[in-house]
Structure formats: C-alpha cells, structure tokens
C-alpha atoms as a PDB file:
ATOM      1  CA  UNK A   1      -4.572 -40.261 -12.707  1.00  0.00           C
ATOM      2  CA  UNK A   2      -3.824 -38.517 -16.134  1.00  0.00           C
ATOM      3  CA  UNK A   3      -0.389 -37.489 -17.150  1.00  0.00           C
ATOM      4  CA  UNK A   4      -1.616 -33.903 -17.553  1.00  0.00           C
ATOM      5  CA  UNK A   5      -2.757 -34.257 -13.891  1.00  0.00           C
ATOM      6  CA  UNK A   6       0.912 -35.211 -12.644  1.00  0.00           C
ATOM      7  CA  UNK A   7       2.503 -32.948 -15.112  1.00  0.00           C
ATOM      8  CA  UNK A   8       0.813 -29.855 -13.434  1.00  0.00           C
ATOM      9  CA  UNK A   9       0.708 -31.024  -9.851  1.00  0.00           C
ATOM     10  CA  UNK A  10       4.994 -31.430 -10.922  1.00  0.00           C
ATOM     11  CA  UNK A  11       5.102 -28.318 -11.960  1.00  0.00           C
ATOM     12  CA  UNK A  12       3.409 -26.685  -8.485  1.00  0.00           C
ATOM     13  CA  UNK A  13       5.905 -28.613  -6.842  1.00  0.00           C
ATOM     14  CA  UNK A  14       8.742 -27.391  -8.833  1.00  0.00           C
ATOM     15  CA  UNK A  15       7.461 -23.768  -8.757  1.00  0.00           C
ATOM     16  CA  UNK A  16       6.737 -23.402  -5.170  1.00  0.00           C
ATOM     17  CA  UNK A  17      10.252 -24.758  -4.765  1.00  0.00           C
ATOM     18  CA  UNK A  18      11.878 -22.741  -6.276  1.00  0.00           C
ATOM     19  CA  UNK A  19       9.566 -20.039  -4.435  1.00  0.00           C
ATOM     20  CA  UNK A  20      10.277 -20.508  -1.420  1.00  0.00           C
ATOM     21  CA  UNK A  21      14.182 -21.050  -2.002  1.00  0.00           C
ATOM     22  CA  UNK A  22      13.954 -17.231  -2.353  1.00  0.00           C
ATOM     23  CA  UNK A  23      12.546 -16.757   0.743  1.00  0.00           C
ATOM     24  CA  UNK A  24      14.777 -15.027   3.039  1.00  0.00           C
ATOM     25  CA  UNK A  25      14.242 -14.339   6.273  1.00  0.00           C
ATOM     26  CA  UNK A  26      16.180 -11.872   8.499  1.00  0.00           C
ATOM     27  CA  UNK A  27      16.966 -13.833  11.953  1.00  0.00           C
ATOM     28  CA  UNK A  28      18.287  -9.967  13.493  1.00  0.00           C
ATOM     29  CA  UNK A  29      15.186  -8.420  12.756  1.00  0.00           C
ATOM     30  CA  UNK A  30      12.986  -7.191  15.680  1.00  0.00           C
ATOM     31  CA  UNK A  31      14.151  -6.178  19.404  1.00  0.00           C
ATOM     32  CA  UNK A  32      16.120  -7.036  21.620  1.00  0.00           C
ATOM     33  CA  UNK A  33      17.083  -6.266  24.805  1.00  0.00           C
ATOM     34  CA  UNK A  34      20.621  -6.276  26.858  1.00  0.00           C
ATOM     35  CA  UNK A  35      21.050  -9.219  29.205  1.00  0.00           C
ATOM     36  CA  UNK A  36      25.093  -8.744  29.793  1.00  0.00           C
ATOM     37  CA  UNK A  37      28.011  -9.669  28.677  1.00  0.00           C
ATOM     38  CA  UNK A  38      31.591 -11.897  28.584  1.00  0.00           C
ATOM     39  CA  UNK A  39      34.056  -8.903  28.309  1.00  0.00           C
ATOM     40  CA  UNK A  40      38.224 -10.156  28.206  1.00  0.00           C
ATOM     41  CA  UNK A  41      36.458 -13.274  30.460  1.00  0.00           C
ATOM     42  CA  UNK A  42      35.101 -11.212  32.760  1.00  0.00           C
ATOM     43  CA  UNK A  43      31.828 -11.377  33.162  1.00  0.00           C
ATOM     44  CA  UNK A  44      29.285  -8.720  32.925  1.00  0.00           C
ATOM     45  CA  UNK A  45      25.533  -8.582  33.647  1.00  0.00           C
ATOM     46  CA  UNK A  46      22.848  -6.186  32.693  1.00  0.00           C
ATOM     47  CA  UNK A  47      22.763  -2.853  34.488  1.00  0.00           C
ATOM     48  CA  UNK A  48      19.329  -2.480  36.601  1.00  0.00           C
ATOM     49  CA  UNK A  49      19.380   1.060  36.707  1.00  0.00           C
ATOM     50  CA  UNK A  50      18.252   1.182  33.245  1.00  0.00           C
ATOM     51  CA  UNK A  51      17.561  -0.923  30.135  1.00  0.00           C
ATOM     52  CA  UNK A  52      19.726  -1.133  26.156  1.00  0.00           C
ATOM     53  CA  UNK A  53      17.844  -1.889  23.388  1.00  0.00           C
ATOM     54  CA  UNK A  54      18.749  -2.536  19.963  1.00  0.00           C
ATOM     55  CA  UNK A  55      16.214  -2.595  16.977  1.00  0.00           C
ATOM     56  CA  UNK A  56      17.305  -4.409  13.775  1.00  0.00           C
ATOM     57  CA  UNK A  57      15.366  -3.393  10.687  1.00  0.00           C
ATOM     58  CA  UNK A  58      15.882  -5.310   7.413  1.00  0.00           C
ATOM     59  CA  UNK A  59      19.749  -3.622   7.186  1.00  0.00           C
ATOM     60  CA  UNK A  60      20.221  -1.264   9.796  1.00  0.00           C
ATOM     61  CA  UNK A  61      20.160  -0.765  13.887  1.00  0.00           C
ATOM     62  CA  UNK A  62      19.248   1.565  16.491  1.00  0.00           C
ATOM     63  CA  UNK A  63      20.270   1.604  20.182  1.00  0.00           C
ATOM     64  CA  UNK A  64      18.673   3.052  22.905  1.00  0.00           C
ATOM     65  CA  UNK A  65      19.053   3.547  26.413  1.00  0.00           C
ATOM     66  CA  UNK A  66      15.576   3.106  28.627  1.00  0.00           C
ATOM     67  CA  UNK A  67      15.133   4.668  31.631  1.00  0.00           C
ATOM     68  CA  UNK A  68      11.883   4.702  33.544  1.00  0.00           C
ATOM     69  CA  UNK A  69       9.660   7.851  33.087  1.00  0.00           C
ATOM     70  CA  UNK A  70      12.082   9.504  30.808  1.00  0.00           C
ATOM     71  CA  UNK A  71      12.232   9.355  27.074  1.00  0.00           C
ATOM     72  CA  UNK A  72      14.415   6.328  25.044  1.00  0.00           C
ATOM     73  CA  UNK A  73      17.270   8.218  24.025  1.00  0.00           C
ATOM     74  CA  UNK A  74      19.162   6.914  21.103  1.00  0.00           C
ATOM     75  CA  UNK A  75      23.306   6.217  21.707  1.00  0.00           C
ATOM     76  CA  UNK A  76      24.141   4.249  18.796  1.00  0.00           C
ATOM     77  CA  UNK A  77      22.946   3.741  15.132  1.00  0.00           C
ATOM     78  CA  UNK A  78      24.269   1.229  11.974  1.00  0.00           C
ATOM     79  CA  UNK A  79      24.544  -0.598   9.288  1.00  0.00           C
ATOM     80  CA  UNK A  80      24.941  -4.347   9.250  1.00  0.00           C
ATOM     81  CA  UNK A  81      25.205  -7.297   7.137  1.00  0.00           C
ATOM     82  CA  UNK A  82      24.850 -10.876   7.903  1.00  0.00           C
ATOM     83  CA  UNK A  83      26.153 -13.619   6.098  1.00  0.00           C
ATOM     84  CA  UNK A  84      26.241 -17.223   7.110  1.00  0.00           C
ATOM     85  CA  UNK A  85      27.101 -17.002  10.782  1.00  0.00           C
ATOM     86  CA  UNK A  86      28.903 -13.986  10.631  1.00  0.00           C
ATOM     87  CA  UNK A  87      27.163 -10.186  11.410  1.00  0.00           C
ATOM     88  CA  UNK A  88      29.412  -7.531  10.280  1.00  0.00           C
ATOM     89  CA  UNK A  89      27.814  -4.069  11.813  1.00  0.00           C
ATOM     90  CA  UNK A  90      29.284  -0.483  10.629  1.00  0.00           C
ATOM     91  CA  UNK A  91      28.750   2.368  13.450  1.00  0.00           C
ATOM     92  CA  UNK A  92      27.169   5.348  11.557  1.00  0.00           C
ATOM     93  CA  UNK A  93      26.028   7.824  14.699  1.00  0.00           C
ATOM     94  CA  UNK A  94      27.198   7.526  18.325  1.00  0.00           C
ATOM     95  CA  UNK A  95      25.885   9.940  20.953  1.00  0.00           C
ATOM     96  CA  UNK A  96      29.208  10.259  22.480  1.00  0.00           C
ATOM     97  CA  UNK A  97      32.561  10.641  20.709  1.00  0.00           C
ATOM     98  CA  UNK A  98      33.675   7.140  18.928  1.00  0.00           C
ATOM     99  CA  UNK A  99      36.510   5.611  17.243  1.00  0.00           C
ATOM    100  CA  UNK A 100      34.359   2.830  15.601  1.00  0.00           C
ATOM    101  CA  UNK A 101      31.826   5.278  13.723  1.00  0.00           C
ATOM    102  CA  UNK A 102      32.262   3.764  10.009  1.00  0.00           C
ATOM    103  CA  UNK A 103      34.520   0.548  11.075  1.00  0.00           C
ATOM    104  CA  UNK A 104      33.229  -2.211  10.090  1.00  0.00           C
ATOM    105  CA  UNK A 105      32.771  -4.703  13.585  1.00  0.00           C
ATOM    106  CA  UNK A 106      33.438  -8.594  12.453  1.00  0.00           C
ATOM    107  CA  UNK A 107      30.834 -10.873  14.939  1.00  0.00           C
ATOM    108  CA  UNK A 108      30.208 -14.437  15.199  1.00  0.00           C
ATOM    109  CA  UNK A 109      26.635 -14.703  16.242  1.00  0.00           C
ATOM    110  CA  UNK A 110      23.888 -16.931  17.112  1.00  0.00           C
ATOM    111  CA  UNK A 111      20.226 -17.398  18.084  1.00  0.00           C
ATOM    112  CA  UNK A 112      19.323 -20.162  20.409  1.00  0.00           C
ATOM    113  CA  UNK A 113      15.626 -19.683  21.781  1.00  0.00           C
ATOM    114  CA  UNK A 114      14.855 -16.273  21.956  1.00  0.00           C
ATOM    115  CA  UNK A 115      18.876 -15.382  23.316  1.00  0.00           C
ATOM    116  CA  UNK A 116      20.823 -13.926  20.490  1.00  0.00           C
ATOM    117  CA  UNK A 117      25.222 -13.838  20.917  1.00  0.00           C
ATOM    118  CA  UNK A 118      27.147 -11.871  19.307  1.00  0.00           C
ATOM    119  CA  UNK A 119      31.052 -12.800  19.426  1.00  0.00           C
ATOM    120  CA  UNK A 120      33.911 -10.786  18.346  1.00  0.00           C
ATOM    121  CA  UNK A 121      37.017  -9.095  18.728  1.00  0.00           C
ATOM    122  CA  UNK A 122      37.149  -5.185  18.819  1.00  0.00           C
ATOM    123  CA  UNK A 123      39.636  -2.852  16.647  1.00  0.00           C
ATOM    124  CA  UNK A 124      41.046  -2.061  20.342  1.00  0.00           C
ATOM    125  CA  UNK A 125      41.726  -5.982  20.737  1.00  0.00           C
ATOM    126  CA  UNK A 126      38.926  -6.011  23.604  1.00  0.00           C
ATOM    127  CA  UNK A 127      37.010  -9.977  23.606  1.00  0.00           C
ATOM    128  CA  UNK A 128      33.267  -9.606  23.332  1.00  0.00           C
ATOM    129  CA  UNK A 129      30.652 -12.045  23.972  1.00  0.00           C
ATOM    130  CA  UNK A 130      27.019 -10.076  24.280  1.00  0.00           C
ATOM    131  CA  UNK A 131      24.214 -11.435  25.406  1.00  0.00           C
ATOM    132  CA  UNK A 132      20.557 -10.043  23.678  1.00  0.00           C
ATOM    133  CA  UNK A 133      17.092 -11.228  24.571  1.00  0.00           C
ATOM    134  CA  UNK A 134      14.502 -10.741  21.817  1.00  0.00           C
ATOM    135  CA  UNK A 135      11.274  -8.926  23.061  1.00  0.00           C
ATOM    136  CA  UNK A 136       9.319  -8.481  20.098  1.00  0.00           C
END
C-alpha cells in the first residue's frame, strides 16, 4: 500500500468522524401513546374509554385526546428541550384553563424499548412518573 493510499483512506476516517459526531438524533420524536401513570405513589393506569397521544416534532408537542368515531381533539400544546437526561417542556395552549401555560416543567426521562418515562415534580408539588408507549 502507498502512503497516499493510507493518507486518504485517514482522512475518510477522520472526516466521517467527525460527520457523524454531528449527528443528532431526537429520541422524543414520533408518537406516543398514554399507558398510565405513578401519581404521589399511587398508581394510575390508562383510561379505556378513550386514548392520549402526544406527538413530538423536532422542538415542540401536541396532545390529543382519541375517542372512537369522533375527531382527535387537541388539549395540550409545547415547547420542549432535552438535554442529557433531562426534558424540560413549556405549556404554550391548553384547552381548558391552566396554571402551567408558559412554566417551564423539569422531567427526568427515559426510553427503554419502545416505553418512554417521564419523571418529575409539578409547580403544585404533585410526584409524576408517566408512562408513554411509542406507536410510530
């Protein structure tokens, strides 16, 4: 093999590297779907009368409540932010009257499988531990 050989093949190396170092990818993204929740230890499963949904685009969310033969009907909308392991999501529209539209909502989460958790403490002092299944 010729040094200019290993020189470029080094350099591909180096460049894709560097490349893919870059290459972020949003675990949030896509939808998910309700599955219950740990609420002040209590626990809390999924209503059956109807399904919550919550779509994660690159930086913001929509929630919607899903009842058979009627339309989705949007109840919550936001911004959000993740860093490390931490999600911090800002309320921007509620369908009914809310203290948290524009505070900020600190969460632990975490994606094992196809189960995300988020984990936090509410401005209220309320414990929350949700429980989201990704369907698409």
């Amino acid at each position: 093999m010729s040094i200019e050989i290993i020189y470029k093949t080094s350099c591909l190396v180096i460049l894709s590297l560097v490349i893919t170092s870059f290459n972020y990818s949003n675990p949030l993204k896509g939808t998910w779907e309700y599955c219950g929740d740990v609420f002040n230890g209590k626990v809390e499963n999924a209503p059956t009368e109807y399904t919550l949904q919550r779509k994660y685009s690159s930086k913001t969310y929509e929630s919607f409540l899903l009842e058979k033969g009627e339309k989705p009907q949007k109840y919550e909308a936001g911004d959000y932010t993740i860093n490390a392991d931490t999600c911090i999501e800002t309320q921007t529209f509620s369908a009914q009257e809310s203290k948290l539209v524009g505070v900020n909502i600190h969460y632990l989460y975490s994606i094992r499988n196809d189960t995300l958790t988020l984990s936090g403490t509410l401005p209220n002092g309320n414990i929350v531990k949700e429980f989201w299944k990704k369907t698409k």
